[in-house]
N, C-alpha and C. Protein backbone atom coordinates (compact mmCIF):
# COMPACT_ATOMS: atom_id res chain seq x y z
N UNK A 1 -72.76 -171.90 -11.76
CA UNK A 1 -74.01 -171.57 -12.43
C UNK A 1 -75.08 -171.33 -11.36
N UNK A 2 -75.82 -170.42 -11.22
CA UNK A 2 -76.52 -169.98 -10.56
C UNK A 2 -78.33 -171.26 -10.95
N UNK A 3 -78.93 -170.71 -10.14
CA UNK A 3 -80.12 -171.18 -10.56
C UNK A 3 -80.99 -171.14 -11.63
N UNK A 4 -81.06 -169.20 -11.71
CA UNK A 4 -81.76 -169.12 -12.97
C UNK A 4 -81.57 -169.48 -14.18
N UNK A 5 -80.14 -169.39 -14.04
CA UNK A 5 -79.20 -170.20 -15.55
C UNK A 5 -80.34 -171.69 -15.57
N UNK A 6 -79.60 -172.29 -14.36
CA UNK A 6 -79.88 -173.70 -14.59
C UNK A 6 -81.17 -174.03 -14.99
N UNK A 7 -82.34 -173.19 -14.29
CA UNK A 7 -83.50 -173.33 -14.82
C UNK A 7 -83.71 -173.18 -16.70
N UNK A 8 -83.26 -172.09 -17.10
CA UNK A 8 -83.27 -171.73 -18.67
C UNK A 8 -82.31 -172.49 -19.32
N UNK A 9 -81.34 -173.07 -18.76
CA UNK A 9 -80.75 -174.21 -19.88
C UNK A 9 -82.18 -175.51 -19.71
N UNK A 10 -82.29 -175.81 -18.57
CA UNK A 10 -83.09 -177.13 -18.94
C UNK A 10 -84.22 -177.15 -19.13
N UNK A 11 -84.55 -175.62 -19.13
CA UNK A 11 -86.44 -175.68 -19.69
C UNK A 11 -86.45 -175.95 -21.43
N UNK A 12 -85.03 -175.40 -21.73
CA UNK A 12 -84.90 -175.96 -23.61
C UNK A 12 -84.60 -177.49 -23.91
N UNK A 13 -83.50 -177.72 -22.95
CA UNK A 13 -83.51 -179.34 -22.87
C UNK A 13 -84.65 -180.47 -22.80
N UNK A 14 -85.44 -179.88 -22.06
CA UNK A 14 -87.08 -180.63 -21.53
C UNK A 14 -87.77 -180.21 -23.09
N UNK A 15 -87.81 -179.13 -23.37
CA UNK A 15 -88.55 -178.51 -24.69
C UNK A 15 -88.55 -179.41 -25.54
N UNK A 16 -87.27 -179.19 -26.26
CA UNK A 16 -86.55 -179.84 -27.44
C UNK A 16 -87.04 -181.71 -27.41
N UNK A 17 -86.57 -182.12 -26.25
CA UNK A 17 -87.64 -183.92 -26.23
C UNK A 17 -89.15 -183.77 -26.00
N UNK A 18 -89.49 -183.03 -25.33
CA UNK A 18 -91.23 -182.93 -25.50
C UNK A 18 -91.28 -182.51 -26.90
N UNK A 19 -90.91 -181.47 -27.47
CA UNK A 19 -91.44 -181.24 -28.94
C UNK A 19 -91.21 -182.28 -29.84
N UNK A 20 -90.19 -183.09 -29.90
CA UNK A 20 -89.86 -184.51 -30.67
C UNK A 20 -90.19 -185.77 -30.80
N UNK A 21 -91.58 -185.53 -29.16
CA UNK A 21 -92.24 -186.36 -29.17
C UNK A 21 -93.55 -185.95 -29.74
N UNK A 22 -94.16 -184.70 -29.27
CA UNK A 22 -95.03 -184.35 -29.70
C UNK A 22 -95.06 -184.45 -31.25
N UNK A 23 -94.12 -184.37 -32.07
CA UNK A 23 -93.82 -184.53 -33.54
C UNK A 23 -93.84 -185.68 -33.66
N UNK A 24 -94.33 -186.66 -33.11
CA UNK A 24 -94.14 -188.18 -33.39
C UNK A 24 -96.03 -188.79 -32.70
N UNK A 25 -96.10 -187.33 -32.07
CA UNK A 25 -97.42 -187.99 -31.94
C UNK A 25 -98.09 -188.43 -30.87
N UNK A 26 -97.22 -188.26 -29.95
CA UNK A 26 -97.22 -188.98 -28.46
C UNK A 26 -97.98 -188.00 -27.42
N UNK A 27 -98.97 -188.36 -26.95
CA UNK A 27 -99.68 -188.07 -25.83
C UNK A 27 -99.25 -187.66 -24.65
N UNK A 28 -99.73 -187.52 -23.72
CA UNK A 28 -99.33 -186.63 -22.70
C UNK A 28 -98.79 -188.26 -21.07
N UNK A 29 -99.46 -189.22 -21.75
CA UNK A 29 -99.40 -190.66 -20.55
C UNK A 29 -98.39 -190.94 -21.48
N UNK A 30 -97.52 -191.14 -22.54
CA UNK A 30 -96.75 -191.62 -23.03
C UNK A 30 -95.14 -190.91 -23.09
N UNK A 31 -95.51 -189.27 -22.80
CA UNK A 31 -94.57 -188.23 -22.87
C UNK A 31 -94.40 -188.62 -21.28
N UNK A 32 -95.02 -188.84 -20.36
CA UNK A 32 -94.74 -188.89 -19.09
C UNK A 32 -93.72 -190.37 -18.90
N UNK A 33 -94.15 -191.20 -19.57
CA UNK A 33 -93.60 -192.42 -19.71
C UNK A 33 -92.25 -192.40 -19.91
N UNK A 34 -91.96 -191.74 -21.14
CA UNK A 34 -90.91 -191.48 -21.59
C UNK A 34 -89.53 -191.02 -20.84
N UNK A 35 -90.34 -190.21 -20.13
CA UNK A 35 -89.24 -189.59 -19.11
C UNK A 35 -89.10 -190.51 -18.02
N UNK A 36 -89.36 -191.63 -17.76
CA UNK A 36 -88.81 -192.89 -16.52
C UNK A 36 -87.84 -192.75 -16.79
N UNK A 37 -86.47 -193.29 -16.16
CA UNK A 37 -85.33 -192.76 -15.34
C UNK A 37 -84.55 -193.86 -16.36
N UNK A 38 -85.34 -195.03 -16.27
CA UNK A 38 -84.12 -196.05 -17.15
C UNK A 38 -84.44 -195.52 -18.51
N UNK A 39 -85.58 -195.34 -19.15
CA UNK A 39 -85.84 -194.99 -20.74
C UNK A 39 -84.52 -193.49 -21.34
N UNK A 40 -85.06 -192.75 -20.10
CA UNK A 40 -84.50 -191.13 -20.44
C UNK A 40 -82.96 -191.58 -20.34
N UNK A 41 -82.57 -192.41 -19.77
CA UNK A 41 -80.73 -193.08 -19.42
C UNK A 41 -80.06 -193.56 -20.92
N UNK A 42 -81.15 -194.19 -21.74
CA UNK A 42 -80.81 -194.81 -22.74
C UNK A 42 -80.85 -193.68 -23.85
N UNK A 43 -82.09 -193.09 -23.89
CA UNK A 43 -82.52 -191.78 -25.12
C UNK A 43 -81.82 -190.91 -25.07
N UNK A 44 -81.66 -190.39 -23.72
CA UNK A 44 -81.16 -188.92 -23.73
C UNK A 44 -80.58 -188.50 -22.44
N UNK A 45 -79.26 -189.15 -23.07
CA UNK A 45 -77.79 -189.52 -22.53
C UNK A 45 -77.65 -188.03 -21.79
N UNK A 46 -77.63 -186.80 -23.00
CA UNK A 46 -77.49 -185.54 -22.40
C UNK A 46 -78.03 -184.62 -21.10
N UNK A 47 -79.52 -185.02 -21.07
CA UNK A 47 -80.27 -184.46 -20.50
C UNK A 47 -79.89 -184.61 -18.74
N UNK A 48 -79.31 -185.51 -18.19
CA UNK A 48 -78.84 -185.29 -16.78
C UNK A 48 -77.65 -186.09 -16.67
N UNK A 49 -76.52 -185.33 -16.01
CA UNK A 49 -74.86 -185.47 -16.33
C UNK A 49 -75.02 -187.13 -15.00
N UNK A 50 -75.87 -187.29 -14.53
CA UNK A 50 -76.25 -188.71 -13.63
C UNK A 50 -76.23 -189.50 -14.71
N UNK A 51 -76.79 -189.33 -15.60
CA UNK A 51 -77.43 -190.26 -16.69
C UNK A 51 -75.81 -191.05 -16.99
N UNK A 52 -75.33 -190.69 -17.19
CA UNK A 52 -74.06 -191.52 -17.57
C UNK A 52 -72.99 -192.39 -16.48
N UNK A 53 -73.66 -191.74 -15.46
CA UNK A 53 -72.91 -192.30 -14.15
C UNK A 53 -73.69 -193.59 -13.60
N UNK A 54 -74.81 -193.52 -14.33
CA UNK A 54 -75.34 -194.94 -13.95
C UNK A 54 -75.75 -194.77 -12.27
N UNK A 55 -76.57 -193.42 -12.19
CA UNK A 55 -76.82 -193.04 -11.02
C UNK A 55 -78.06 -192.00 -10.72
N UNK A 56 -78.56 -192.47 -9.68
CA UNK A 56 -80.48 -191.62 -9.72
C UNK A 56 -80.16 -190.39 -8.62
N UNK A 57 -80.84 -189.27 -9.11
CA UNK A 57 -80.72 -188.00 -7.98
C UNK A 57 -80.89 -188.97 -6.74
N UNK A 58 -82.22 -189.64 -7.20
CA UNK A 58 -83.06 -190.34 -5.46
C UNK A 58 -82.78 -191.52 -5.38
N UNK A 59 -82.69 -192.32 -4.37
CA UNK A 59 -82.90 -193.24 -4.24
C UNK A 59 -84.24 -194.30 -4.18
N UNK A 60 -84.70 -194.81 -5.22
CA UNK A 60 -86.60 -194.98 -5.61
C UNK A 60 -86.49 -195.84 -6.89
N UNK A 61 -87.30 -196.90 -6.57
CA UNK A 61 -87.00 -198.04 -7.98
C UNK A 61 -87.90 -196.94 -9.01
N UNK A 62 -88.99 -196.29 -8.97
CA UNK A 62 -90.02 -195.90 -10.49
C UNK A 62 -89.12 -194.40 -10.46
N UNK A 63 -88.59 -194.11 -10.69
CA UNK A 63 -88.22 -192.39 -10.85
C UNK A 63 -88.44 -192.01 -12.07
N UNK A 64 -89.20 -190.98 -12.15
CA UNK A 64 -89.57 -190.32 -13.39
C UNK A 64 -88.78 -189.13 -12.86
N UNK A 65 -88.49 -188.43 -14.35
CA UNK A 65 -87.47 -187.19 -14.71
C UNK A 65 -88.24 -186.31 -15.18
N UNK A 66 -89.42 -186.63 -15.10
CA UNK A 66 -90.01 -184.91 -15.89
C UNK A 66 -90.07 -183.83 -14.99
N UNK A 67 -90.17 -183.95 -13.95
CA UNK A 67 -90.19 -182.74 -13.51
C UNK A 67 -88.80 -183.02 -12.34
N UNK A 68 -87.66 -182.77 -13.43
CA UNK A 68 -86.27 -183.36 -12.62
C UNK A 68 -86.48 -181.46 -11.89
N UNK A 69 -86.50 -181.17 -11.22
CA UNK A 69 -86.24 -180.02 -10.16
C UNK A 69 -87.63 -180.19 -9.60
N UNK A 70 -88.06 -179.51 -8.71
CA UNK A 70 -89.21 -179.49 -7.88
C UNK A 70 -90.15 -178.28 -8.03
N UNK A 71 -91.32 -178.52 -8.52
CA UNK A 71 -92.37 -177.41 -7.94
C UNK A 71 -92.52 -176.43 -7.14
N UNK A 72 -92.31 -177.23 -6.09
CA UNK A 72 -92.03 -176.53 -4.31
C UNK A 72 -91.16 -176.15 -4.13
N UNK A 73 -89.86 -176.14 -4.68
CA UNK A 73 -88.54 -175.84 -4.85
C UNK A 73 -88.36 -174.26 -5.06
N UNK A 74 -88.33 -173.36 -3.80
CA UNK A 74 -88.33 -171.66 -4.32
C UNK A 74 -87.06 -171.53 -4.31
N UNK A 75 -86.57 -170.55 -4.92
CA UNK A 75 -84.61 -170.16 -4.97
C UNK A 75 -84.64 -168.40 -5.48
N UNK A 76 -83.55 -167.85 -5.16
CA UNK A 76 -83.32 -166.61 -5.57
C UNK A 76 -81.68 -166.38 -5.51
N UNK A 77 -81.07 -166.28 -6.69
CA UNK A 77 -79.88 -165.98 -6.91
C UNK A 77 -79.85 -164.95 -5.86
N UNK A 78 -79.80 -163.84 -5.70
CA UNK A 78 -79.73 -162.78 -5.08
C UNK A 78 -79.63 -162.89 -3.29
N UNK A 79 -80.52 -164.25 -3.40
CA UNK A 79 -80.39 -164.46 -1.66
C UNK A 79 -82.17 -164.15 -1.22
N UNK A 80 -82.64 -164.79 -0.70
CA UNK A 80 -84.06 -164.57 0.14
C UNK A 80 -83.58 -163.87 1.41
N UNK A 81 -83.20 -164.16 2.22
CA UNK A 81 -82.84 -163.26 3.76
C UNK A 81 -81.45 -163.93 4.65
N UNK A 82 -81.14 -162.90 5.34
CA UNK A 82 -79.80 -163.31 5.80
C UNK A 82 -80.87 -164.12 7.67
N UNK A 83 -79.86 -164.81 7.64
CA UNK A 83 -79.90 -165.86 9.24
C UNK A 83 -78.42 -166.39 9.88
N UNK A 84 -78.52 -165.22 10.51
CA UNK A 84 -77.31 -165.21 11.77
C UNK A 84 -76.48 -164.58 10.41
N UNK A 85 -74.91 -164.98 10.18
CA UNK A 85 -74.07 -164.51 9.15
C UNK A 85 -74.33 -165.34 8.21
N UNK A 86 -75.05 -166.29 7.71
CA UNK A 86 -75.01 -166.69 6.37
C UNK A 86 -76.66 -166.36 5.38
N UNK A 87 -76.14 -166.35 4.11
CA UNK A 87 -77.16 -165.44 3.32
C UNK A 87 -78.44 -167.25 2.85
N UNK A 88 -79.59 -167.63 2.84
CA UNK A 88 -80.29 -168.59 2.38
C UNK A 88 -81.06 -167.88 1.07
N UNK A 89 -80.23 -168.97 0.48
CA UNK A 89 -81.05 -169.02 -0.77
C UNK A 89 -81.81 -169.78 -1.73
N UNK A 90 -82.63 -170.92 -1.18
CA UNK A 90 -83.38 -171.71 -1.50
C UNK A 90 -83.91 -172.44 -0.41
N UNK A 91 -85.25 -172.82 -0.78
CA UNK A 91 -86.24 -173.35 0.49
C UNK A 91 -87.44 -174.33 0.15
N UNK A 92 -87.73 -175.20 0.90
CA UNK A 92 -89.20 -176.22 0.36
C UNK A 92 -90.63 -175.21 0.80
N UNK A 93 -91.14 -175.19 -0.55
CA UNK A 93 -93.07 -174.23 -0.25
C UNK A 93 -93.96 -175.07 0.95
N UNK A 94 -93.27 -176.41 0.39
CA UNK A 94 -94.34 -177.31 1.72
C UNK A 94 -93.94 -177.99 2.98
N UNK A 95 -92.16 -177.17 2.92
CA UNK A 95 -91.47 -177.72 3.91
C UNK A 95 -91.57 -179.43 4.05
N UNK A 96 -91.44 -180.13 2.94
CA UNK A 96 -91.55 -181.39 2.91
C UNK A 96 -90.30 -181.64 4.48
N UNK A 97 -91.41 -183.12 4.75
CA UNK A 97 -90.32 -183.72 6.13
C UNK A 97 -89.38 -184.06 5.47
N UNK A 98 -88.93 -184.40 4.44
CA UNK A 98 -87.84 -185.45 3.87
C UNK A 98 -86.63 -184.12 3.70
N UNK A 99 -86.90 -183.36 3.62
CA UNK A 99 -85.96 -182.02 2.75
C UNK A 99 -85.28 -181.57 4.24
N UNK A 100 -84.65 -180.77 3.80
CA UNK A 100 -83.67 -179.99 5.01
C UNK A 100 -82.98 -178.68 4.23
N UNK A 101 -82.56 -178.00 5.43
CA UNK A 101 -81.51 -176.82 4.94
C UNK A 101 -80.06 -177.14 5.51
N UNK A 102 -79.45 -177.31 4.07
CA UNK A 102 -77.59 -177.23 4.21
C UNK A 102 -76.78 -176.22 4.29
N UNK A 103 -76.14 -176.27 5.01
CA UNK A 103 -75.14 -174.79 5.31
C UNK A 103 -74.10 -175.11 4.58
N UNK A 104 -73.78 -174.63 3.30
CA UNK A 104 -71.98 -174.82 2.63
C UNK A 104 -71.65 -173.28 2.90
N UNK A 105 -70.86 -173.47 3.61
CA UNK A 105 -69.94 -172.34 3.98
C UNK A 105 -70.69 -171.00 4.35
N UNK A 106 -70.88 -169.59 3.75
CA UNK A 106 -71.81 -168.53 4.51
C UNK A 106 -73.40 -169.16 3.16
N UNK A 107 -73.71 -169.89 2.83
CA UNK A 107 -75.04 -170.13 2.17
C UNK A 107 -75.24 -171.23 2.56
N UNK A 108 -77.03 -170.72 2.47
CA UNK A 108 -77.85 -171.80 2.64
C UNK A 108 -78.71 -172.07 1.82
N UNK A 109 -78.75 -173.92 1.30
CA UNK A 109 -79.71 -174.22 0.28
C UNK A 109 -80.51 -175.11 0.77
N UNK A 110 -81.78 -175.46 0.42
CA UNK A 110 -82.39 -176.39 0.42
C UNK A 110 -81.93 -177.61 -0.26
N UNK A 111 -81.67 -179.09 0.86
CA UNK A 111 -81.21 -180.16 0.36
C UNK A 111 -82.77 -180.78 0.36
N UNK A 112 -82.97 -181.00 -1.05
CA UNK A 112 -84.01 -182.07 -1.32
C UNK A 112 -83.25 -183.55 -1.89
N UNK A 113 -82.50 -184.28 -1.22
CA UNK A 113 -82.14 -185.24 -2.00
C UNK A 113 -82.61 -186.37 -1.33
N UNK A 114 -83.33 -186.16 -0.19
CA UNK A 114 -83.84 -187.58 0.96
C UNK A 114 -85.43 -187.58 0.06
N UNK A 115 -85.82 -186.09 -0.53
CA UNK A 115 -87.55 -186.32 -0.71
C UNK A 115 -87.69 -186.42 -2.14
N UNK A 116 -88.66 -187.37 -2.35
CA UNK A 116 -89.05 -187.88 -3.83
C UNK A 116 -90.17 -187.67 -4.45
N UNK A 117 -90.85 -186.56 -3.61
CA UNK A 117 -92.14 -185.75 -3.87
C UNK A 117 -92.09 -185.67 -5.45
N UNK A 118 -91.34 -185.04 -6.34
CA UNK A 118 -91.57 -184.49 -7.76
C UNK A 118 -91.64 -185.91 -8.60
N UNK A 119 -90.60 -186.93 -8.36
CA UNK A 119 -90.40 -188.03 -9.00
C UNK A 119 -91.50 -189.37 -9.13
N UNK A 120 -92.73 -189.34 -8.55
CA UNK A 120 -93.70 -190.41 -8.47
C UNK A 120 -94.50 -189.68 -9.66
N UNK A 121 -94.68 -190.68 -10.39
CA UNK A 121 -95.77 -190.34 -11.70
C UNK A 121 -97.21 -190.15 -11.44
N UNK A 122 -97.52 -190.42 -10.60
CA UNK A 122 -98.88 -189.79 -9.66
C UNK A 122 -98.85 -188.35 -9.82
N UNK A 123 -97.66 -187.83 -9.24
CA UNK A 123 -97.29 -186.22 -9.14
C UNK A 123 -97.24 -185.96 -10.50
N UNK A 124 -96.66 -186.29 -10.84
CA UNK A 124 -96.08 -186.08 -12.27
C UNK A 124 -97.50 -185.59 -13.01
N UNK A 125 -98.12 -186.75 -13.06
CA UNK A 125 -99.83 -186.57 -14.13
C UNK A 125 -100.50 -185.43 -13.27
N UNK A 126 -100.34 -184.88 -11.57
CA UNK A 126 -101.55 -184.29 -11.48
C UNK A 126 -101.00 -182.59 -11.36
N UNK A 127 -99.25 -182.34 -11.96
CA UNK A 127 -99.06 -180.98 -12.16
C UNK A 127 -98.30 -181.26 -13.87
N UNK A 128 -98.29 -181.80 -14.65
CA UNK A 128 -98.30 -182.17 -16.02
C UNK A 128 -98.45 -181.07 -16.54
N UNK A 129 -97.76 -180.25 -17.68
CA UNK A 129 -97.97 -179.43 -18.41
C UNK A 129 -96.88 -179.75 -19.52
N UNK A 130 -97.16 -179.29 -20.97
CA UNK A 130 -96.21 -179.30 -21.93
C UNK A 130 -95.03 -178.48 -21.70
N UNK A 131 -95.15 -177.88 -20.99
CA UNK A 131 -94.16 -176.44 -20.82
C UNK A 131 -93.59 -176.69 -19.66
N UNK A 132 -92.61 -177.54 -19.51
CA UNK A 132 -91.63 -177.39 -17.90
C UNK A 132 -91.68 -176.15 -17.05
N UNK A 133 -90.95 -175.06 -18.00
CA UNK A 133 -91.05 -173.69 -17.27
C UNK A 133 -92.08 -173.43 -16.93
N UNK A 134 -93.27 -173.33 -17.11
CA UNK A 134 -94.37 -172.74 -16.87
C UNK A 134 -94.78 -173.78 -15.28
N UNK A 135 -94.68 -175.34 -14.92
CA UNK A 135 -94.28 -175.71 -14.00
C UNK A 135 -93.37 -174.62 -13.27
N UNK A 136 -92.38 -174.69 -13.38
CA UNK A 136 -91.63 -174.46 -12.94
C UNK A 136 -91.32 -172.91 -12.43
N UNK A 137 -91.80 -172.02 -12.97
CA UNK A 137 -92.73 -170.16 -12.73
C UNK A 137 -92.60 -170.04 -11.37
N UNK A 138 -93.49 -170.51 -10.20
CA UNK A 138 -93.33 -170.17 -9.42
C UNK A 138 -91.82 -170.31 -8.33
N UNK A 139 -91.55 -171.16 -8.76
CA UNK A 139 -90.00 -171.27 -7.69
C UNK A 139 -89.25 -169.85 -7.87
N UNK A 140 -89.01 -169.36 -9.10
CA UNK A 140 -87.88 -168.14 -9.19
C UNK A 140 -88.30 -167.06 -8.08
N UNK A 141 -88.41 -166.56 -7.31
CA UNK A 141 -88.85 -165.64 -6.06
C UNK A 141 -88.16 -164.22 -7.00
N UNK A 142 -89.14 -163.20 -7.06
CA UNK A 142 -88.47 -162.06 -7.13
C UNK A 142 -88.95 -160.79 -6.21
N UNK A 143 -88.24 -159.57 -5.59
CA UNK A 143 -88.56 -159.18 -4.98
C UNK A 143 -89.89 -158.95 -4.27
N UNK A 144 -90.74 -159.00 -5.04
CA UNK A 144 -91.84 -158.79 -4.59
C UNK A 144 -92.17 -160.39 -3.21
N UNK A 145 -91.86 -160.81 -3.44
CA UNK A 145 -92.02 -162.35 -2.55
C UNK A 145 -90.85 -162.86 -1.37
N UNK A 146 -89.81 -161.73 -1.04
CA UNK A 146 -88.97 -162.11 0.09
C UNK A 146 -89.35 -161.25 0.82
């Protein structure tokens, strides 16, 4: 599964529990709540295939899941630019120190699994929107931006 997939399956996944809360009434400090790492483990088993493994992307006692992918997180199925023989196709906007680039075989992705930038509820409340995707907008790179 490519990225963009992955992005459009889980912007409905994120949807579908924000709207079920919002139908119940719940605020925007309580919808954030909701998504803590042990709550979302118990509710909504589906929403990350970790969730059942009894296992966190990060390593971090508070992890919040709302914004389980990253902001800063740019990607392009298609490939951003070739370096030496292998094609990179994902990268950090703020070059966080914690992040790195992994070489699997001729691609290169951005490994964010050392940085916990998206997961502190600080972050969380000060890029907050009802709409994941709309978060989430700028990462897809399309030609105009490589």
């Amino acid at each position: 599964m490519g990225y963009n997939s992955w992005v459009k399956e889980h912007a409905l996944k994120h949807k579908k529990i924000v709207d079920k809360l919002l139908s119940q009434g719940v605020g925007k400090e309580e919808i954030i709540a909701y998504f803590d790492f042990e709550n979302m483990q118990k509710k909504e088993v589906d929403f990350c295939p970790l969730y059942q493994k009894n296992k966190k992307c990060h390593d971090m006692s508070e992890l919040n899941c709302y914004l389980c992918s990253c902001p800063n997180f740019r990607f392009s199925d298609e490939g951003i630019k070739e370096i030496e023989t292998k094609t990179q196709y994902s990268f950090c906007s703020i070059d966080s120190k914690d992040g790195a680039q992994g070489i699997y075989g001729e691609a290169i992705h951005q490994d964010c699994s050392k940085c916990q930038v998206p997961h502190h509820k600080a972050y969380v409340e000060k890029h907050f929107d009802l709409d994941w995707a709309k978060i989430m907008q700028p990462c897809t790179l399309d030609n105009k931006e490589r």
